[in-house]
C-alpha atoms as a PDB file:
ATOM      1  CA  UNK A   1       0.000   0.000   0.000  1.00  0.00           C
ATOM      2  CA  UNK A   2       2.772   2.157   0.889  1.00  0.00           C
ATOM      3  CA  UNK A   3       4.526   1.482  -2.160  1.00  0.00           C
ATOM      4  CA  UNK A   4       1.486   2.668  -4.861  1.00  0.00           C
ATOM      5  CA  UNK A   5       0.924   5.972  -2.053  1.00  0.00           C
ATOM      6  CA  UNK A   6       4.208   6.975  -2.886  1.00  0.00           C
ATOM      7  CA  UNK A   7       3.767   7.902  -6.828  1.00  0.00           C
ATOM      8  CA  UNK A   8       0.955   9.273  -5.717  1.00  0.00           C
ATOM      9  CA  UNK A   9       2.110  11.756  -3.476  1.00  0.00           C
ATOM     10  CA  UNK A  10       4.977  12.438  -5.904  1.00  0.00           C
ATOM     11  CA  UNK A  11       1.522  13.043  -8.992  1.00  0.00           C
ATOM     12  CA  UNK A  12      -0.027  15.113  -6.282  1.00  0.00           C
ATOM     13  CA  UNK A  13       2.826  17.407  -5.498  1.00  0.00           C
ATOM     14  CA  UNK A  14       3.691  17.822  -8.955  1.00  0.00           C
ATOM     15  CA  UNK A  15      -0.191  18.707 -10.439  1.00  0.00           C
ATOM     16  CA  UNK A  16      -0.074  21.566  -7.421  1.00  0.00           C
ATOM     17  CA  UNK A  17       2.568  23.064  -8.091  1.00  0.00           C
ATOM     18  CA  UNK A  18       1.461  23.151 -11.881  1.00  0.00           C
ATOM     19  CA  UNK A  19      -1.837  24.491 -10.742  1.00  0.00           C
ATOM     20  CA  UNK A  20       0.380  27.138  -8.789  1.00  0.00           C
ATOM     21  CA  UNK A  21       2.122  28.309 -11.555  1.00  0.00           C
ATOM     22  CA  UNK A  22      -1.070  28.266 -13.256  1.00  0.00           C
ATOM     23  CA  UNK A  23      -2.629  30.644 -10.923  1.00  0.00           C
ATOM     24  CA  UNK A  24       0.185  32.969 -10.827  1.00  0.00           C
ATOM     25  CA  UNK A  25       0.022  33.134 -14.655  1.00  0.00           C
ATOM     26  CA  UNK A  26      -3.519  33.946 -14.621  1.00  0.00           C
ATOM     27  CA  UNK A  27      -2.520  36.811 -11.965  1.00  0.00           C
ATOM     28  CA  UNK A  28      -0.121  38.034 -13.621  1.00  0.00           C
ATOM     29  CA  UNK A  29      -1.893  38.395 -16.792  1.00  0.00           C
ATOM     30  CA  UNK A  30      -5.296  39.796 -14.659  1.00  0.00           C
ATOM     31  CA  UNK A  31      -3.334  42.071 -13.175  1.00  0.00           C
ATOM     32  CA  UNK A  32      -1.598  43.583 -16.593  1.00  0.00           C
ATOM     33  CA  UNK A  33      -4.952  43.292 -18.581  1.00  0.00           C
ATOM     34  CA  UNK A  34      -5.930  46.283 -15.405  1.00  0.00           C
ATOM     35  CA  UNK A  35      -2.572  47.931 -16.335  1.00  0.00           C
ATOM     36  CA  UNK A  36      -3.781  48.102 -19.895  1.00  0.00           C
ATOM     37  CA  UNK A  37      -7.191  49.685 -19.167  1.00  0.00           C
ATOM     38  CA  UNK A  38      -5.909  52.350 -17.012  1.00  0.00           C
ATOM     39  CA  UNK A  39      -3.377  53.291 -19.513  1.00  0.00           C
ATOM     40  CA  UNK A  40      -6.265  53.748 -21.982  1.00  0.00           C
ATOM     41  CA  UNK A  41      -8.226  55.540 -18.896  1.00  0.00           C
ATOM     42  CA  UNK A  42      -4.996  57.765 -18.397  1.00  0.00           C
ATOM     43  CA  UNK A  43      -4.728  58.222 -22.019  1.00  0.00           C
ATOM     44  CA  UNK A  44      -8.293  59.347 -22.336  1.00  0.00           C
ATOM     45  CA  UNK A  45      -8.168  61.895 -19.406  1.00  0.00           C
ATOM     46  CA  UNK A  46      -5.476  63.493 -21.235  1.00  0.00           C
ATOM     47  CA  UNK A  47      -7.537  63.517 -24.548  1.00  0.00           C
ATOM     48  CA  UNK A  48     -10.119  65.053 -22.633  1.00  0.00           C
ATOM     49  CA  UNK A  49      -7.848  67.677 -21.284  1.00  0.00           C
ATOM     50  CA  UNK A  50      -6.888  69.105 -24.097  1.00  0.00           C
ATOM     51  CA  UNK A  51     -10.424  69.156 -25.893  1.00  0.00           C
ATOM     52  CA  UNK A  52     -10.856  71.332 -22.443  1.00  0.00           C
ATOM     53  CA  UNK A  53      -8.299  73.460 -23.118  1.00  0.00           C
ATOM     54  CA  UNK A  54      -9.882  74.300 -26.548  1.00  0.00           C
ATOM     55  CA  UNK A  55     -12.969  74.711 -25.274  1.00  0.00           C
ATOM     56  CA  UNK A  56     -11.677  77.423 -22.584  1.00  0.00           C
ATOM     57  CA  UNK A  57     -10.034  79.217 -25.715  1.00  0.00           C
ATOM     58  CA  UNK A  58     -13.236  79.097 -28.070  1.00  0.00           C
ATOM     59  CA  UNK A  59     -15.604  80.232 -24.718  1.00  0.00           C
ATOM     60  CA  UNK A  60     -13.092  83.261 -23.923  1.00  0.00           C
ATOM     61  CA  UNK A  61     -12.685  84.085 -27.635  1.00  0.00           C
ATOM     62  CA  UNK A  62     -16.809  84.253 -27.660  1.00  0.00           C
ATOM     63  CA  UNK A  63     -16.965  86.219 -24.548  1.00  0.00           C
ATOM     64  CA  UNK A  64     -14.350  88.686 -26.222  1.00  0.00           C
ATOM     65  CA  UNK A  65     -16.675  89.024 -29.339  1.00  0.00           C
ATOM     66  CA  UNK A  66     -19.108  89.349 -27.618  1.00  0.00           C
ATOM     67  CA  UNK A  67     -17.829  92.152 -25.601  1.00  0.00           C
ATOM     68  CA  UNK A  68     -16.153  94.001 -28.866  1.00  0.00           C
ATOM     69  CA  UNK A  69     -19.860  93.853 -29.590  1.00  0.00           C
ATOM     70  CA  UNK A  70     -21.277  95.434 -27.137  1.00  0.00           C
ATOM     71  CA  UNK A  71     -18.659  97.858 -26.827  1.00  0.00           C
ATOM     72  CA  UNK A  72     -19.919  98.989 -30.710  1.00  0.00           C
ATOM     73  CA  UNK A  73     -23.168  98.818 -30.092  1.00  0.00           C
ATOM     74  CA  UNK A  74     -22.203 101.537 -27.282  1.00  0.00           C
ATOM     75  CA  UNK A  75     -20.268 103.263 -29.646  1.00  0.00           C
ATOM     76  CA  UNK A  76     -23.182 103.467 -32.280  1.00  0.00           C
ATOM     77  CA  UNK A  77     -25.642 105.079 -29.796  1.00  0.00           C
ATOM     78  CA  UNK A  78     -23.800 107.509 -28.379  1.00  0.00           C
ATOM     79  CA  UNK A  79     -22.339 108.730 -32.054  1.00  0.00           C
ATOM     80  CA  UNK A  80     -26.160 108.486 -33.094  1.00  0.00           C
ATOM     81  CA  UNK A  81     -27.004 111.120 -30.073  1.00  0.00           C
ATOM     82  CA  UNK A  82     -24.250 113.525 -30.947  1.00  0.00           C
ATOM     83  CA  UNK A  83     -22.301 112.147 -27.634  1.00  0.00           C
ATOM     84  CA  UNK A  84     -18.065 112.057 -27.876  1.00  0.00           C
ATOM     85  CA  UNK A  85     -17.159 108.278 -27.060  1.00  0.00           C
ATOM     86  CA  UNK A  86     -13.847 108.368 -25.202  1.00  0.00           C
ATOM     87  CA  UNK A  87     -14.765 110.595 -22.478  1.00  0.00           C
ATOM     88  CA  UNK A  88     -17.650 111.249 -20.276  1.00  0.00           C
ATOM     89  CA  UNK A  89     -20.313 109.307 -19.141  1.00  0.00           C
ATOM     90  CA  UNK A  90     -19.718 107.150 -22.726  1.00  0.00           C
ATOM     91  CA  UNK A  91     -16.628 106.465 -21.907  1.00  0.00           C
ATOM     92  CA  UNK A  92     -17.380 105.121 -18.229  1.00  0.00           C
ATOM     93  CA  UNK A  93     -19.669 102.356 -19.873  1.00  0.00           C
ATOM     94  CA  UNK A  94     -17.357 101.444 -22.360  1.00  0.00           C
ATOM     95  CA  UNK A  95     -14.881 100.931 -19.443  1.00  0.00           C
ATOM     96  CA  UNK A  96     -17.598  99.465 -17.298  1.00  0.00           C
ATOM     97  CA  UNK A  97     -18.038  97.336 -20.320  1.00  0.00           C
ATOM     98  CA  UNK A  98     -14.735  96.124 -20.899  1.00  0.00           C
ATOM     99  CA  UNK A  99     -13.890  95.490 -17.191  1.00  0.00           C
ATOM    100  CA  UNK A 100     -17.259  93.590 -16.182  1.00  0.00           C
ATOM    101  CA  UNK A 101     -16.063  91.385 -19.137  1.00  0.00           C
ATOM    102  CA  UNK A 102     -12.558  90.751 -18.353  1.00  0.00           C
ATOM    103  CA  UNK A 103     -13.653  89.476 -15.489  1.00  0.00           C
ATOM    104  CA  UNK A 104     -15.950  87.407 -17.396  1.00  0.00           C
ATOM    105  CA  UNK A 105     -13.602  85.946 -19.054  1.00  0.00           C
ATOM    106  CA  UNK A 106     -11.175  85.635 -16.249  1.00  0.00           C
ATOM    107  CA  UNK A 107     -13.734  83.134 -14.566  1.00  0.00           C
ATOM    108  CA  UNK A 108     -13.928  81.048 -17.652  1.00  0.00           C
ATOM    109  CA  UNK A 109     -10.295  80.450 -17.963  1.00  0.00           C
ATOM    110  CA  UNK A 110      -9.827  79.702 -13.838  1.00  0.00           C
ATOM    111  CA  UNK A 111     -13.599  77.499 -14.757  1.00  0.00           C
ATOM    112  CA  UNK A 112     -11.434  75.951 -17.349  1.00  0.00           C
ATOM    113  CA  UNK A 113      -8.156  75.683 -15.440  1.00  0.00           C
ATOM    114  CA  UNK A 114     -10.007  73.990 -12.615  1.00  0.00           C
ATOM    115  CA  UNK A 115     -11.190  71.180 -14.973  1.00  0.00           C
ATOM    116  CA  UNK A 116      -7.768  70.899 -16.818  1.00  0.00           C
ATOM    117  CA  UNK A 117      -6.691  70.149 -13.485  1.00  0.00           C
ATOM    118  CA  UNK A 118      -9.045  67.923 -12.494  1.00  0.00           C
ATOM    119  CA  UNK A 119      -8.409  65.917 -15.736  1.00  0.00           C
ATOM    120  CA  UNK A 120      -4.200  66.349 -14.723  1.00  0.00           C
ATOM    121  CA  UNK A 121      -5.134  64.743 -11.382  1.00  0.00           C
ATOM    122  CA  UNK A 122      -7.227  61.657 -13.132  1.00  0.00           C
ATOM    123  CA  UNK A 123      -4.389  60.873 -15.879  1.00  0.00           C
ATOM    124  CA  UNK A 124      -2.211  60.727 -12.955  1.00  0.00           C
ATOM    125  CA  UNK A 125      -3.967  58.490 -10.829  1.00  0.00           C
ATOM    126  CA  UNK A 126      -4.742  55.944 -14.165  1.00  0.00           C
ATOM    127  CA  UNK A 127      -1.235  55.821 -14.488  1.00  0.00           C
ATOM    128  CA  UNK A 128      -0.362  55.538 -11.120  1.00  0.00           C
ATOM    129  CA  UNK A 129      -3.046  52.497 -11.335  1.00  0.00           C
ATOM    130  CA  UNK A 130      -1.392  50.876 -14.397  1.00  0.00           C
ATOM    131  CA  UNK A 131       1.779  50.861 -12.311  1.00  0.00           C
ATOM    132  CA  UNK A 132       0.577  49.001  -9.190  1.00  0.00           C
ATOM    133  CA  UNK A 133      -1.380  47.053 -11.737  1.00  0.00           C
ATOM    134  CA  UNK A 134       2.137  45.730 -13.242  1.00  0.00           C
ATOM    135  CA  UNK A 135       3.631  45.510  -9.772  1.00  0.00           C
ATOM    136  CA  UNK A 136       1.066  43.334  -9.134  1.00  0.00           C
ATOM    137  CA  UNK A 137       1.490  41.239 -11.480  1.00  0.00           C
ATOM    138  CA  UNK A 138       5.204  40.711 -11.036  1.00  0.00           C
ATOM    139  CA  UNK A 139       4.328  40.188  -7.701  1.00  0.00           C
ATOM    140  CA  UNK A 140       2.085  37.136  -8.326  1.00  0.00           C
ATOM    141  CA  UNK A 141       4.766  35.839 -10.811  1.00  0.00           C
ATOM    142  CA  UNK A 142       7.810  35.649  -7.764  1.00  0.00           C
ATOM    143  CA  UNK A 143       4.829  34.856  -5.321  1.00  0.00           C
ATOM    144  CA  UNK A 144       4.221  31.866  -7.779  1.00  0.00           C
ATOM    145  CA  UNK A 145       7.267  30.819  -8.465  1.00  0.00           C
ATOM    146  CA  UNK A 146       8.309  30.549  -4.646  1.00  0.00           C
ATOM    147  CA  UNK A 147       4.879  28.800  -4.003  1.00  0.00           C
ATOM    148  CA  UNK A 148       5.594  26.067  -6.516  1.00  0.00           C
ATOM    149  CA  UNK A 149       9.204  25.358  -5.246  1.00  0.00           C
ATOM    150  CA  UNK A 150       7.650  25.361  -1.389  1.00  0.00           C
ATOM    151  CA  UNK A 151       5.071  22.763  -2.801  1.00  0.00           C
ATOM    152  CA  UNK A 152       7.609  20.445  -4.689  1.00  0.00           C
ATOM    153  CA  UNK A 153       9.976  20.906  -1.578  1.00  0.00           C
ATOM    154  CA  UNK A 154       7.231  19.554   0.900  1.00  0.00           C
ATOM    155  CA  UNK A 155       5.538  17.155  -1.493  1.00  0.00           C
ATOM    156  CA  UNK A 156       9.574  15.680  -1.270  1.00  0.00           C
ATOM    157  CA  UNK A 157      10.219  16.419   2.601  1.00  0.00           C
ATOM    158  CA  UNK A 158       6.508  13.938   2.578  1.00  0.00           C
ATOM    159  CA  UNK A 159       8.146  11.271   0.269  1.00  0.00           C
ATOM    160  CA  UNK A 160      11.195  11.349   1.938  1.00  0.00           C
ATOM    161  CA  UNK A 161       9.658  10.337   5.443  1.00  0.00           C
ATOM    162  CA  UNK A 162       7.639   7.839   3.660  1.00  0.00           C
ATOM    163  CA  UNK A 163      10.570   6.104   2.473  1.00  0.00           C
ATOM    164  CA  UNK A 164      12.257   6.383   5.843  1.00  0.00           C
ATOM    165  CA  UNK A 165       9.200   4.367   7.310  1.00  0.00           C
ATOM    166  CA  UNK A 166       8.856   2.014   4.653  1.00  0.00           C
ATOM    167  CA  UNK A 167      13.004   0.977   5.902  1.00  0.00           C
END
């Protein structure tokens, strides 16, 4: 009995630490399949940034149109009433004008700036993902790797003691 226990135990150790390697495989590639995705995420927060940045550029250039329009419109009434433009009470509203838009636009670019940053901050943190991700995986590879040879070492430390008993 002893004798057809012993292959056995020899089979036994063997298919586990197969089945470790296995499983340290499948970690490994898990855990760089995550690496992959957050690369993609990272790579997509910093397509998304700079479609932000545009946008700031196009919603300040607006707001500056808009302004220069305004600003002429101004212009037309007061030449249309027989009012001089550049000083006065005409000139206070253009100024007026001009300076409640500045600020105008000076919130859309700190707006925008706060979402470019945002967006920095996410493509950071994928990246910083996809790292730990392949960490990870190298991890599980050495993890495996020292799992299997502590399996074969104590399926042999078993058949070794068998033997001894057997004489």
């Amino acid at each position: 009995m002893c004798i057809a226990a012993a292959p056995l135990l020899l089979a036994a150790s063997g298919l586990s630490a197969v089945a470790t390697g296995v499983g340290a495989l499948q970690a490994n590639a898990q855990a760089q399949y995550r690496a992959k995705i957050a690369d993609r995420n990272a790579k997509l927060e910093i397509e998304a940034g700079q479609q932000e940045r545009q946008n700031i550029r196009d919603e300040a250039q607006a707001k500056y149109r808009e302004i220069a329009r305004i600003k002429g419109q101004q212009r037309v009434a007061a030449g249309a009433n027989g009012v001089a433009i550049d000083f006065g009470t005409a000139g206070d509203v253009q100024a007026d004008t001009q300076a409640m838009g500045s600020e105008d636009v000076n919130r859309i670019y700190q707006k925008g700036n706060q979402a470019m940053r945002g967006r920095d901050i996410g493509a950071s943190n994928y990246t910083a993902e996809a790292n730990a991700s392949r960490s990870a995986g190298k991890a599980a590879l050495v993890k495996g790797v020292f799992d299997m040879g502590s399996t074969v070492l104590g399926g042999a430390s078993q058949y070794k003691t068998m033997k001894a008993k057997r004489g």
